[in-house]
C-alpha atoms as a PDB file:
ATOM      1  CA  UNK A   1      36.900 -39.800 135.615  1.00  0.00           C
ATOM      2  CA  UNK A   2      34.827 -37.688 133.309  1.00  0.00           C
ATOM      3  CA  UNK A   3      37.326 -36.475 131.622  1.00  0.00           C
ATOM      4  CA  UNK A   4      39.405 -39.531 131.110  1.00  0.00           C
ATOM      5  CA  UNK A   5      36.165 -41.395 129.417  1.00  0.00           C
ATOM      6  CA  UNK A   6      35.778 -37.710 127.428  1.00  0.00           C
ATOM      7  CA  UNK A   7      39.003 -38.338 126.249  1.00  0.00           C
ATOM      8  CA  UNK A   8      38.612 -42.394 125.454  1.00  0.00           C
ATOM      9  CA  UNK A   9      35.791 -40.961 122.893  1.00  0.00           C
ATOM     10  CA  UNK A  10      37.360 -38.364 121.574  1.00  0.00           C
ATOM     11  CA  UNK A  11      40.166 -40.848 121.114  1.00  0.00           C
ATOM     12  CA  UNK A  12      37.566 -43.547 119.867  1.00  0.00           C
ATOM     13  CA  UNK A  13      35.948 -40.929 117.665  1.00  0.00           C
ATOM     14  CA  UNK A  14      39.362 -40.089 115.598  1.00  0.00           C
ATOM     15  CA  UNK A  15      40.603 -43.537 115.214  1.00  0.00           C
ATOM     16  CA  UNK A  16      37.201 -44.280 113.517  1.00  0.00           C
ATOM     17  CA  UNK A  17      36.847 -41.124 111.379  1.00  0.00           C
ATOM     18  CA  UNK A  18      36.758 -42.893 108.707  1.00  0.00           C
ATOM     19  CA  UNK A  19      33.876 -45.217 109.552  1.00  0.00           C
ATOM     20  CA  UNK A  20      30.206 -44.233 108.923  1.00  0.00           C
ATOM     21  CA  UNK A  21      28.258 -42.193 111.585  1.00  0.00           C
ATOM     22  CA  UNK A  22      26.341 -44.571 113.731  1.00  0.00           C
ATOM     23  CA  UNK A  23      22.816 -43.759 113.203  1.00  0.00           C
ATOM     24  CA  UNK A  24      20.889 -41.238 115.884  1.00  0.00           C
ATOM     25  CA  UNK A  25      17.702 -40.819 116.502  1.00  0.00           C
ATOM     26  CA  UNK A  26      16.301 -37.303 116.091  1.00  0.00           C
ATOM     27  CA  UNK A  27      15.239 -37.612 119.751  1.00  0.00           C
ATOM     28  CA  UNK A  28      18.413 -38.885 120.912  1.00  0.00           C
ATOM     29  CA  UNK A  29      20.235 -35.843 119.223  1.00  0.00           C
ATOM     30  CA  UNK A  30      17.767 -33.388 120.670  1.00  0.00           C
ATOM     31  CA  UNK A  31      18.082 -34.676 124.148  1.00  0.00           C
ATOM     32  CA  UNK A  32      22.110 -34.923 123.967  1.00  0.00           C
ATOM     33  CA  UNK A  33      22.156 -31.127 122.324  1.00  0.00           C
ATOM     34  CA  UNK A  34      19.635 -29.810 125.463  1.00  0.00           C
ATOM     35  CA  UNK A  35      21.587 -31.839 127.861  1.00  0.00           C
ATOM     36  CA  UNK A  36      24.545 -29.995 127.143  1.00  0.00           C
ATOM     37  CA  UNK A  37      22.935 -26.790 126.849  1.00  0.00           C
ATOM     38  CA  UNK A  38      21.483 -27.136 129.976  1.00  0.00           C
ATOM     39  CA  UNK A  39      25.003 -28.408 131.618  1.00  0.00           C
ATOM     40  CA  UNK A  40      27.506 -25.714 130.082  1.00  0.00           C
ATOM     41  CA  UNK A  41      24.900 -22.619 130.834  1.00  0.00           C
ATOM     42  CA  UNK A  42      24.918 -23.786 134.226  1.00  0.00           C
ATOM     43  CA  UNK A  43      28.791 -24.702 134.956  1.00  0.00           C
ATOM     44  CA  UNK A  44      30.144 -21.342 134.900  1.00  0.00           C
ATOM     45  CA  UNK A  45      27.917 -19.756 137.510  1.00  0.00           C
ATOM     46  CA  UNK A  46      28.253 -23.453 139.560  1.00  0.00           C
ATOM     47  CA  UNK A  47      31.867 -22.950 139.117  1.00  0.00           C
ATOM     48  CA  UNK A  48      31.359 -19.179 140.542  1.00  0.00           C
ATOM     49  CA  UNK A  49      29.100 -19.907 143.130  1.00  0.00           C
ATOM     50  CA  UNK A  50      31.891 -22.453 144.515  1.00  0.00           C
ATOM     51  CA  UNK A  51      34.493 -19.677 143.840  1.00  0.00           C
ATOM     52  CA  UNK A  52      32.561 -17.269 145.682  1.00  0.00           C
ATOM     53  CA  UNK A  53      31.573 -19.857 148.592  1.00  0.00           C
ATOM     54  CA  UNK A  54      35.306 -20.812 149.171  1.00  0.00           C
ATOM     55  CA  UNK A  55      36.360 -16.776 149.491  1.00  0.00           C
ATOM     56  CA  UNK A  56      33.283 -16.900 152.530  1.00  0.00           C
ATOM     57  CA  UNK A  57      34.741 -19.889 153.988  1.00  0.00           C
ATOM     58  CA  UNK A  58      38.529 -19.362 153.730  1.00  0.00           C
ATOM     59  CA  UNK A  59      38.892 -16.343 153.217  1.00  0.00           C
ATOM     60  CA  UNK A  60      36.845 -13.704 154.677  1.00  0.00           C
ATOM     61  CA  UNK A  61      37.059 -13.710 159.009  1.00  0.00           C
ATOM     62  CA  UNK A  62      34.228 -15.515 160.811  1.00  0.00           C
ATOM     63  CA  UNK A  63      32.858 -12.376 162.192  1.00  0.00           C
ATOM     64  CA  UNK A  64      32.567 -10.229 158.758  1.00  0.00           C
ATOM     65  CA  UNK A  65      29.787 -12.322 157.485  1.00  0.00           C
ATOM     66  CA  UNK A  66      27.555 -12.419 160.534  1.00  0.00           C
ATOM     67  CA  UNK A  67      28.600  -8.294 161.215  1.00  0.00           C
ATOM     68  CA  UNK A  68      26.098  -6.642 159.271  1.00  0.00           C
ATOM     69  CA  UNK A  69      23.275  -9.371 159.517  1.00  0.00           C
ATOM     70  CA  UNK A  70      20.758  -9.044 161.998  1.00  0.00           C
ATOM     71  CA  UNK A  71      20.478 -10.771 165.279  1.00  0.00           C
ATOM     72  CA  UNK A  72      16.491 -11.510 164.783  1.00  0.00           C
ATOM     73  CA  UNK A  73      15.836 -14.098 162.557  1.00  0.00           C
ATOM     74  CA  UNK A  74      12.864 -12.472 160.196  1.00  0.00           C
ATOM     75  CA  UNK A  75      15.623  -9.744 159.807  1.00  0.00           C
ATOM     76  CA  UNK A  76      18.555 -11.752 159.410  1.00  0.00           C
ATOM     77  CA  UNK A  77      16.798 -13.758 156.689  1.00  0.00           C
ATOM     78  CA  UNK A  78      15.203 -10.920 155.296  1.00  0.00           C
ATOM     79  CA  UNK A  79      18.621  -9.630 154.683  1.00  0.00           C
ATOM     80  CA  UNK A  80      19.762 -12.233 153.315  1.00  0.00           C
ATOM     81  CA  UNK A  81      17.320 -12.822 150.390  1.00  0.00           C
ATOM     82  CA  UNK A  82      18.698  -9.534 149.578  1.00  0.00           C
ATOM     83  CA  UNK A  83      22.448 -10.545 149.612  1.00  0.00           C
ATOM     84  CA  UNK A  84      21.690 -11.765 146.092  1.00  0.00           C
ATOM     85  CA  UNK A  85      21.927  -8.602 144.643  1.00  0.00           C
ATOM     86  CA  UNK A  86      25.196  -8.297 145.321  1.00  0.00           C
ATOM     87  CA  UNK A  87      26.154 -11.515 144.236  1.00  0.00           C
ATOM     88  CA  UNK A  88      24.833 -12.219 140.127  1.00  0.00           C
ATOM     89  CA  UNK A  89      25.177 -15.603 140.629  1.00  0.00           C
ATOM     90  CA  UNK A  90      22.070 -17.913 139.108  1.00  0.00           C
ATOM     91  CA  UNK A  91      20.126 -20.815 141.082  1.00  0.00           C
ATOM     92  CA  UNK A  92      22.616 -23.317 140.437  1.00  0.00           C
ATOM     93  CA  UNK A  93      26.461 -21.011 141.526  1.00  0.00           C
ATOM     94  CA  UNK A  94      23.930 -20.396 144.746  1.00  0.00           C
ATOM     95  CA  UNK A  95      23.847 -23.472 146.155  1.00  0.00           C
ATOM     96  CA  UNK A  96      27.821 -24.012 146.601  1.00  0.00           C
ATOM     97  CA  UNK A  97      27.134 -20.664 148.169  1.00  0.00           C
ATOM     98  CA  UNK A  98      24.388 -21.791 150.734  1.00  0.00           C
ATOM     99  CA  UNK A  99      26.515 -24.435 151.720  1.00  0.00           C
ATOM    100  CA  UNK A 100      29.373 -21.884 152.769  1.00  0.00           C
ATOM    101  CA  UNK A 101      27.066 -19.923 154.841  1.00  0.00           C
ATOM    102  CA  UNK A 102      25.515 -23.060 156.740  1.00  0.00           C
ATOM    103  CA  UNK A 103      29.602 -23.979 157.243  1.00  0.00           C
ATOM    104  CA  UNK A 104      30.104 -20.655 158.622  1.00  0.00           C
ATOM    105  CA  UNK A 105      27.274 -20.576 161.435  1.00  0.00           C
ATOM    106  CA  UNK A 106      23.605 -19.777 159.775  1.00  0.00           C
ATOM    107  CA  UNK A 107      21.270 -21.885 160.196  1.00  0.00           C
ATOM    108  CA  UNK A 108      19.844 -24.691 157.753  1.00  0.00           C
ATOM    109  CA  UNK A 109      16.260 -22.440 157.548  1.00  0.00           C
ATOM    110  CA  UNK A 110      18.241 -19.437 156.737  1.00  0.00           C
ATOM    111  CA  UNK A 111      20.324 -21.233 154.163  1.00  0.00           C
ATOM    112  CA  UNK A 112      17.084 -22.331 152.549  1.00  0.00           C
ATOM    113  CA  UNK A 113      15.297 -18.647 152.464  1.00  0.00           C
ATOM    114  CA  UNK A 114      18.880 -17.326 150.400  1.00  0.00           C
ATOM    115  CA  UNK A 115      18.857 -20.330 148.508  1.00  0.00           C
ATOM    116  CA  UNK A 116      14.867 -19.681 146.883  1.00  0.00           C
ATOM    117  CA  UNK A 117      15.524 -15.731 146.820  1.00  0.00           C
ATOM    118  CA  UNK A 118      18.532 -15.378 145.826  1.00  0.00           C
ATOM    119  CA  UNK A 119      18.338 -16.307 142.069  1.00  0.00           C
ATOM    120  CA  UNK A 120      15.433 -14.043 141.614  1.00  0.00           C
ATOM    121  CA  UNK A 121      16.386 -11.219 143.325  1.00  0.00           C
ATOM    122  CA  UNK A 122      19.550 -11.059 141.267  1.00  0.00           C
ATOM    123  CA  UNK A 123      20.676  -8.005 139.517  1.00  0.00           C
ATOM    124  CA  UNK A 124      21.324  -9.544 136.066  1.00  0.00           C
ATOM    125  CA  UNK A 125      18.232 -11.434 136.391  1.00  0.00           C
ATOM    126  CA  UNK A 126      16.406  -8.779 137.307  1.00  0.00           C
ATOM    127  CA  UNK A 127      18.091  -6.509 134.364  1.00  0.00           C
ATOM    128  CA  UNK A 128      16.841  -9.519 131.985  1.00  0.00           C
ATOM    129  CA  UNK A 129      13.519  -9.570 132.848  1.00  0.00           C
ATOM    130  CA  UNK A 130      13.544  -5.844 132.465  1.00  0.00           C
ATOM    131  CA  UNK A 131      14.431  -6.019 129.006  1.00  0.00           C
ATOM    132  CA  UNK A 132      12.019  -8.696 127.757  1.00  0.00           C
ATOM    133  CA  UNK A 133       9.159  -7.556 129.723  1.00  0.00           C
ATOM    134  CA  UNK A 134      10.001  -3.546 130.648  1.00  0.00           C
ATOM    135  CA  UNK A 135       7.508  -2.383 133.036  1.00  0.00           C
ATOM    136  CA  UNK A 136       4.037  -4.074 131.092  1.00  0.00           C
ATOM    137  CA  UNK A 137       1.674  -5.984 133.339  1.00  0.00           C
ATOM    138  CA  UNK A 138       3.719  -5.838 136.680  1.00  0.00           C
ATOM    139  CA  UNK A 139       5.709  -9.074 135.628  1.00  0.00           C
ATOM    140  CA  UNK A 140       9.167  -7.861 136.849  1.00  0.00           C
ATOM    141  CA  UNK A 141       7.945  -6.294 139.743  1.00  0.00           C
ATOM    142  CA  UNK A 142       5.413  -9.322 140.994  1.00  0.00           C
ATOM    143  CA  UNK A 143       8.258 -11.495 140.578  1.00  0.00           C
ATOM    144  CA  UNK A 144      11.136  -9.657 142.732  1.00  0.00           C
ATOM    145  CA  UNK A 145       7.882  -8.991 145.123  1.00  0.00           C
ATOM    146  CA  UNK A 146       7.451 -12.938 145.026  1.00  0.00           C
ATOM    147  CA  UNK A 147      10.402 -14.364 144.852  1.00  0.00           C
ATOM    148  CA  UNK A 148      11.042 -12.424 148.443  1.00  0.00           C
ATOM    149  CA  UNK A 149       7.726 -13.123 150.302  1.00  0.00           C
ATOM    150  CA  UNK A 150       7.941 -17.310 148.867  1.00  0.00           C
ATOM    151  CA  UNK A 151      11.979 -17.600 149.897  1.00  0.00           C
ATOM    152  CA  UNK A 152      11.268 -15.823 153.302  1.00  0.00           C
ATOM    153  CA  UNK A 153       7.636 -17.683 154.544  1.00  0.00           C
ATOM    154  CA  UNK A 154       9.919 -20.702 153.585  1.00  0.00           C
ATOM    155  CA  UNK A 155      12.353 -19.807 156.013  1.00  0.00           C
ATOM    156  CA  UNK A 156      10.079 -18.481 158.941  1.00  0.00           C
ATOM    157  CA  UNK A 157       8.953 -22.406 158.088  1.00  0.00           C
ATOM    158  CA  UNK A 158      11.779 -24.113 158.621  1.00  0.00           C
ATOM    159  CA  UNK A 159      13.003 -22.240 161.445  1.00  0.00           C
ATOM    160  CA  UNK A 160      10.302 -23.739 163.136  1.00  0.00           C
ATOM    161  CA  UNK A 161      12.032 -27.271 163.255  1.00  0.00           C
ATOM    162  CA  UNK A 162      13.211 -28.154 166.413  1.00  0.00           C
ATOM    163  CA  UNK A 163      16.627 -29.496 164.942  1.00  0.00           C
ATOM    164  CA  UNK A 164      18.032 -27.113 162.189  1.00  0.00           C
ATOM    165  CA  UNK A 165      21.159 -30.161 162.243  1.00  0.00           C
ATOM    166  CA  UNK A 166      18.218 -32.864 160.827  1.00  0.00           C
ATOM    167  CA  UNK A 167      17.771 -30.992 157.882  1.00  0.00           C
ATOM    168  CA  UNK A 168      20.854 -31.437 156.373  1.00  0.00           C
ATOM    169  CA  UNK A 169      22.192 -34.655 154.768  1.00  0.00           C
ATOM    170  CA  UNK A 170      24.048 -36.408 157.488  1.00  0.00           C
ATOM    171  CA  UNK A 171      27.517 -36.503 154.775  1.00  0.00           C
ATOM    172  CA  UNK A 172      27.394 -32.246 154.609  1.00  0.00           C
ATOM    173  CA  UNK A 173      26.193 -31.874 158.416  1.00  0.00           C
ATOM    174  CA  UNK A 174      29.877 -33.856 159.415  1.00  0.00           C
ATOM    175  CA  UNK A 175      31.497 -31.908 156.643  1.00  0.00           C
ATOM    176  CA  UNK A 176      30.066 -28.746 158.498  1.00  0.00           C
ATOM    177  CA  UNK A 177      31.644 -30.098 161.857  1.00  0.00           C
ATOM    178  CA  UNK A 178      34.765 -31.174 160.442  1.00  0.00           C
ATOM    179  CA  UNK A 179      35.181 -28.056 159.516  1.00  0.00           C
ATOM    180  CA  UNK A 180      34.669 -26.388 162.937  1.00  0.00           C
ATOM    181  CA  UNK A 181      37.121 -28.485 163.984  1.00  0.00           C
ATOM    182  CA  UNK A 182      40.360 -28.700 161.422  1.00  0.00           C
ATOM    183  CA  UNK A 183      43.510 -27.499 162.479  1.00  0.00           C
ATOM    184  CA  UNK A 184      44.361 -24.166 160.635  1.00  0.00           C
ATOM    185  CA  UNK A 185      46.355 -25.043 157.308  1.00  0.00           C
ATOM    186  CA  UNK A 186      47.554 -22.441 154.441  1.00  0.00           C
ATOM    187  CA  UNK A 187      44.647 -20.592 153.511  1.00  0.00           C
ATOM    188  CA  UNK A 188      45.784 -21.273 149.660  1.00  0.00           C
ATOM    189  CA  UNK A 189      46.205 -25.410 150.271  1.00  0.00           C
ATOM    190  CA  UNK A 190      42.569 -25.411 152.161  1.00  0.00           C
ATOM    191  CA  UNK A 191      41.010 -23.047 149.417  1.00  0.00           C
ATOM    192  CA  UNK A 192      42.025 -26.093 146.706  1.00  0.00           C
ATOM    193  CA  UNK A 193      41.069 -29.016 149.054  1.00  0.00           C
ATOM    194  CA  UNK A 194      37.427 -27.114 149.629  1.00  0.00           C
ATOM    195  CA  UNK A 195      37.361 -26.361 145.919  1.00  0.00           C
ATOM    196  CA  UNK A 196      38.146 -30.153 145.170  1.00  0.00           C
ATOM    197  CA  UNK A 197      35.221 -30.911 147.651  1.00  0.00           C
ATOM    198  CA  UNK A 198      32.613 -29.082 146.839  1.00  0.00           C
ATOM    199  CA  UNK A 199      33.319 -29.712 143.014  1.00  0.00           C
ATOM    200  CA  UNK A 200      33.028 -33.515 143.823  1.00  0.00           C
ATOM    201  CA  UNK A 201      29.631 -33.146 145.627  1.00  0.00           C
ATOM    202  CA  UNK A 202      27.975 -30.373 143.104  1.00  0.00           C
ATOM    203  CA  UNK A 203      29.216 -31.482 139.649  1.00  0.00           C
ATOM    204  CA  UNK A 204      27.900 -35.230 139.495  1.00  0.00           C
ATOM    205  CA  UNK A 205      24.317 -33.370 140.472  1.00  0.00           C
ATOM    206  CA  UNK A 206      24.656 -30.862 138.233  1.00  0.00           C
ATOM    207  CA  UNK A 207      25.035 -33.785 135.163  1.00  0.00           C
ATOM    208  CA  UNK A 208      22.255 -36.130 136.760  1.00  0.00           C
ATOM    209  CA  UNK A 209      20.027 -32.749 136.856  1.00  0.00           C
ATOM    210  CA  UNK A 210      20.798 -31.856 133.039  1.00  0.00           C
ATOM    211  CA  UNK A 211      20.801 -35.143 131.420  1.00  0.00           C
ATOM    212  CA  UNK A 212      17.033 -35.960 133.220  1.00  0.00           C
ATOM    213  CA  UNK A 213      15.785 -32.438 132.148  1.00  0.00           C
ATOM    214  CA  UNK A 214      17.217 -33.245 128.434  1.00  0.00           C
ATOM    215  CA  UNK A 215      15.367 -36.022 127.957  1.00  0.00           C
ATOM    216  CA  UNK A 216      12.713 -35.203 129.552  1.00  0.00           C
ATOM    217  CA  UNK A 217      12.370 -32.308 126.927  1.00  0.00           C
ATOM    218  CA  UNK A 218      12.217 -34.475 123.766  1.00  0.00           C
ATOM    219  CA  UNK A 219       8.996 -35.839 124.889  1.00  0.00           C
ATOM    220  CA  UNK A 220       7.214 -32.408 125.573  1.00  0.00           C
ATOM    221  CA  UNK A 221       4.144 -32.218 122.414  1.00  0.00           C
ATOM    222  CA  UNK A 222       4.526 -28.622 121.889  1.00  0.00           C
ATOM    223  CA  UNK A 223       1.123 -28.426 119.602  1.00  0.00           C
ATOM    224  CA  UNK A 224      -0.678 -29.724 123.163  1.00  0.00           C
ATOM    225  CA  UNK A 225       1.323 -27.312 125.080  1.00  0.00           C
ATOM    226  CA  UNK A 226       0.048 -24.337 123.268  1.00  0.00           C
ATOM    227  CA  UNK A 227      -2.617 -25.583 123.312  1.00  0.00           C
ATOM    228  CA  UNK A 228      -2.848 -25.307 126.709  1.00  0.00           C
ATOM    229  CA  UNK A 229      -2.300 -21.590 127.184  1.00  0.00           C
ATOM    230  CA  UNK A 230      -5.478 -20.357 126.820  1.00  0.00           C
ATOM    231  CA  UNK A 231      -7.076 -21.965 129.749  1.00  0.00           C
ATOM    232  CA  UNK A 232      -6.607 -19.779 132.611  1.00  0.00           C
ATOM    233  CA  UNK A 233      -6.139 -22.910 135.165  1.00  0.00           C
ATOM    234  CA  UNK A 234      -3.599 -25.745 132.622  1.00  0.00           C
ATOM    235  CA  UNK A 235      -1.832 -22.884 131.242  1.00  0.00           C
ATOM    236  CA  UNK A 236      -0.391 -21.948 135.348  1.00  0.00           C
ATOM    237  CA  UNK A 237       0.410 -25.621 135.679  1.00  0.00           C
ATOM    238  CA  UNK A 238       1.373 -25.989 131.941  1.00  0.00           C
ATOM    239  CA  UNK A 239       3.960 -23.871 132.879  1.00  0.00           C
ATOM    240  CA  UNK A 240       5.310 -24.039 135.819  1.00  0.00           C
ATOM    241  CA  UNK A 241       5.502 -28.304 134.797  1.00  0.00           C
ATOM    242  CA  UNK A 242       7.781 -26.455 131.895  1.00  0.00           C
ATOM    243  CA  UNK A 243       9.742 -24.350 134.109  1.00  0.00           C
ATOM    244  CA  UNK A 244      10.493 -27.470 136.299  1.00  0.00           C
ATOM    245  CA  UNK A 245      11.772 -29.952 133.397  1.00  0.00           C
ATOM    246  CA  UNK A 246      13.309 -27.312 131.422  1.00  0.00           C
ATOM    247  CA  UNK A 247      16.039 -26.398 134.041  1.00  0.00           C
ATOM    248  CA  UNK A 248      16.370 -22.947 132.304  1.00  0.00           C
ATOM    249  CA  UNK A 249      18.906 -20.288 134.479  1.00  0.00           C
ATOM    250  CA  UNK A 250      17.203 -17.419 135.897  1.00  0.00           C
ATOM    251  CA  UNK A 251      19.517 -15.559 134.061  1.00  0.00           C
ATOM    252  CA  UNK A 252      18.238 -16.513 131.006  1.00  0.00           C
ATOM    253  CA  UNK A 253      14.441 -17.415 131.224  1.00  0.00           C
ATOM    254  CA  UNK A 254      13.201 -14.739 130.564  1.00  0.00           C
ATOM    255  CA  UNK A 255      14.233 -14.532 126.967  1.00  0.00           C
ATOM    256  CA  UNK A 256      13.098 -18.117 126.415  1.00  0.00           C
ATOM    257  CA  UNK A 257       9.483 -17.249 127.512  1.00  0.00           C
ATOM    258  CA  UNK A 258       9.333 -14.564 125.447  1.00  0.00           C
ATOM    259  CA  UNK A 259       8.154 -16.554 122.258  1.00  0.00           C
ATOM    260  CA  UNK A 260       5.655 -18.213 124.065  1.00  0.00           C
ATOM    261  CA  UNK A 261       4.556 -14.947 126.436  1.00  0.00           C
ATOM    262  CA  UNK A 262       1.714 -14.178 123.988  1.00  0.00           C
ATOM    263  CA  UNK A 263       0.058 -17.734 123.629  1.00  0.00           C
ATOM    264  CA  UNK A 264      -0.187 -18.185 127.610  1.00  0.00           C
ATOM    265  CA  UNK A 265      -1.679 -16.338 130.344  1.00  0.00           C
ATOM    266  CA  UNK A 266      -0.586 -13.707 132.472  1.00  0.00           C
ATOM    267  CA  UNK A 267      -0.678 -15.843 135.538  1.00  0.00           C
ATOM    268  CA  UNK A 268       1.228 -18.505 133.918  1.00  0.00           C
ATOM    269  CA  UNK A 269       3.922 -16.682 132.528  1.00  0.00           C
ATOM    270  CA  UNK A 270       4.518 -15.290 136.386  1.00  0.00           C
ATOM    271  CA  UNK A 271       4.231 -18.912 137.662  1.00  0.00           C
ATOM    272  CA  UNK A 272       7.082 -19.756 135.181  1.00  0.00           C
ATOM    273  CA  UNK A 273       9.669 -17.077 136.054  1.00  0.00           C
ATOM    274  CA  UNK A 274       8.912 -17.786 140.151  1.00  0.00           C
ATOM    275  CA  UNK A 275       9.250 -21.080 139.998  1.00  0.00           C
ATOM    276  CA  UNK A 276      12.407 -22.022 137.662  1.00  0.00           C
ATOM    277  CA  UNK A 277      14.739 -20.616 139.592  1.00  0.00           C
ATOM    278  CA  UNK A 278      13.748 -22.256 142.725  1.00  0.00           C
ATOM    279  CA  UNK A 279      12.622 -25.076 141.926  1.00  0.00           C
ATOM    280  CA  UNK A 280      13.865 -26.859 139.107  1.00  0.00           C
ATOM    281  CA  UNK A 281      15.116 -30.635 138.708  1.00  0.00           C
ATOM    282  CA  UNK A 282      18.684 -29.636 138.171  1.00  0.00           C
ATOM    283  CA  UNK A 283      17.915 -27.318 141.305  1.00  0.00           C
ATOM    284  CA  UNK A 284      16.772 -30.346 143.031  1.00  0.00           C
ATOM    285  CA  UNK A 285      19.240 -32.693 141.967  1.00  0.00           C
ATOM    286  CA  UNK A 286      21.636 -30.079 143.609  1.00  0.00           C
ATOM    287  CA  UNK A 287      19.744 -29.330 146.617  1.00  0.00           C
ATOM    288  CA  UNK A 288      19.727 -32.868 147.423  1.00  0.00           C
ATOM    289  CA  UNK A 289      23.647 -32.953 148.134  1.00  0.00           C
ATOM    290  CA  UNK A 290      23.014 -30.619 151.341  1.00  0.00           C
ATOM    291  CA  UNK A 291      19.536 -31.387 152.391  1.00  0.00           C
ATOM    292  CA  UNK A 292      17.530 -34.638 153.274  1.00  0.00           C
ATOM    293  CA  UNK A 293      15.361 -35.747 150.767  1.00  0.00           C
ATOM    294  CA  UNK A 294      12.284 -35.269 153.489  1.00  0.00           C
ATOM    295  CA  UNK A 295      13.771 -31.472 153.256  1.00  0.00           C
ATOM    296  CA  UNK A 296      13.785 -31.161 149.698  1.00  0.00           C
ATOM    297  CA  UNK A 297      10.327 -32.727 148.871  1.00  0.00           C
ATOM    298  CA  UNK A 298       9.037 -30.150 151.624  1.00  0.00           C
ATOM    299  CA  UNK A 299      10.753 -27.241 149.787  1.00  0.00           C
ATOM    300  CA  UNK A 300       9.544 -27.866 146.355  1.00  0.00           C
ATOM    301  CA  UNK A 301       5.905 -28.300 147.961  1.00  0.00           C
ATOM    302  CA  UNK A 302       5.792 -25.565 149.530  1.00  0.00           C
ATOM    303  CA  UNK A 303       6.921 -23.501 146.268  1.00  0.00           C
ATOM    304  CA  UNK A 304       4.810 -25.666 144.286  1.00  0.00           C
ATOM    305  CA  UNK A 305       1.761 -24.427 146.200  1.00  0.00           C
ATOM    306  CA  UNK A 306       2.564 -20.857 146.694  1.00  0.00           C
ATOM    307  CA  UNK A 307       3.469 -20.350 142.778  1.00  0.00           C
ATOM    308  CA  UNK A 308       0.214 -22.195 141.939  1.00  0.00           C
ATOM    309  CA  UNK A 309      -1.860 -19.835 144.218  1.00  0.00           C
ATOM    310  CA  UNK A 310       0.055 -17.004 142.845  1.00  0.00           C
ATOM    311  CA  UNK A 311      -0.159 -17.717 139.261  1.00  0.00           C
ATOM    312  CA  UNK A 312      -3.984 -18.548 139.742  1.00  0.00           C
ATOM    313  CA  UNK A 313      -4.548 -15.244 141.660  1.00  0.00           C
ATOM    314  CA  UNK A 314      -3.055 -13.236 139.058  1.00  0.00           C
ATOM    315  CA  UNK A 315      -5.413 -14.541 136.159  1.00  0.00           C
ATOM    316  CA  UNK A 316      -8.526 -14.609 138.448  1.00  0.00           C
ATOM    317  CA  UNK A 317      -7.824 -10.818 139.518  1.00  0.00           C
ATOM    318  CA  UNK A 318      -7.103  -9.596 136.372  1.00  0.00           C
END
């Protein structure tokens, strides 16, 4: 459907050359232009994360993936905040990903603790903060080091609910049976059909999430948000606030903060790069097609508070 109205305007668009521009707004154009910079940074690694999840599902046996975690479930999850190393894929491709693994027998809670770690502790993320920030201040270590601890106290959480099932949206939790149950088909014919699926549930999210942190973005004052980065309380929430409505991928954040590393606080800066990639609103807008909204509002409080403490600590101690 996207495409077919794509193609009406494009359509529209060359019938009419001739005709005068309709006038824009500056704001309009600046919210369309981040819109689709959000969108298109983030479709390639959503496409790959729904790649990727399709090869766990399909394509790899039911014992391989559960093989070489542990039984114990601090260990297991432990292990897997880890597994994002070995898979570059940013916030966004990840949560295709966690929805594989909760199809092929982990629980919702351990879903959640790969879904918050993951991005961070990612080696292209990891290699980008490295080269914007090198070694300086303990910013790359502090947030690997948090990114782990948040993603896995998150988990220990939520393995605490009595019924892992509840925290799921009841539409993915059926999916997850359904797919217990199917009849064994060509492995090629199911890869498409789960392909098709999962592209139907992630992409609409993914476009909701970008167009509401475009606009969102035109009505930032960025005089009053510099402002702001002196003050070694509003500069941590200044940011993180940023991080949130910006959307920006973890592979990628990095270089954005760079230019406004120097105005803002130690803490802050931290705060921003821990909370992005777990927390954003095109994060949420996607975590939402898997989890109840009860889930979700949980998830971003918790990270909400921990980053806050953390960010706070960090220009308090130093």
């Amino acid at each position: 459907m996207a495409l077919v109205i794509l193609g009406v305007l494009v359509l529209l668009r060359i019938a009419t050359g001739s005709i005068e521009d309709f006038p824009v707004s500056e704001a309009t154009q600046d919210a369309i232009t981040f819109s689709l910079g959000v969108f298109l940074e983030s479709l390639p690694f959503v496409t790959l994360g729904i790649l990727v999840s399709v090869i766990v599902q399909v394509w790899l046996p039911p014992w391989l993936v559960m093989r070489f975690l542990p039984k114990r479930g601090v260990f297991r999850r432990a292990a897997l905040s880890v597994l994002g190393v070995f898979l570059p894929v940013c916030e966004c491709g990840n949560v295709p990903l966690a929805r594989g693994l909760i199809a092929r027998g982990l629980t919702p809670a351990d879903s959640i603790t790969f879904l918050l770690a993951a991005p961070i502790l990612n080696p292209i993320t990891i290699l980008a903060t490295w080269q914007v920030f090198g070694w300086d201040g303990g910013i790359l270590v502090t947030r690997v080091l948090a990114g782990f601890v948040i993603a896995n106290f998150a988990g220990l959480i939520f393995s605490r609910h009595p019924v892992q099932e509840s925290l799921l949206t009841k539409k993915f939790a059926a999916s997850c049976a359904h797919n217990h149950e199917k009849e064994p088909v060509g492995r090629v014919s199911e890869s498409l059909a789960m392909f098709a699926r999962e592209a139907a549930a992630i992409m609409p999210a993914l476009v909701a999430g970008s167009l509401i942190a475009g606009l969102i973005q035109v009505v930032l004052d960025r005089p009053t948000l510099l402002a702001l980065g002196s003050d070694p309380v509003l500069s941590v929430f200044t940011l993180m606030i940023l991080a949130i409505v910006i959307s920006m991928c973890s592979n990628a954040d990095a270089f954005f903060i760079l230019s406004l590393g120097s105005l803002f606080s130690p803490g802050s800066v931290i705060a921003f790069l821990v909370i992005g990639p777990m927390v954003d609103i095109k994060m949420i807008a996607l975590m939402k097609t898997t989890f109840t909204t009860t889930t979700v509002a949980q998830i971003v409080s918790f990270v909400v508070l921990s980053v806050a403490v953390l960010g706070l600590w960090v220009n308090f101690a130093s």
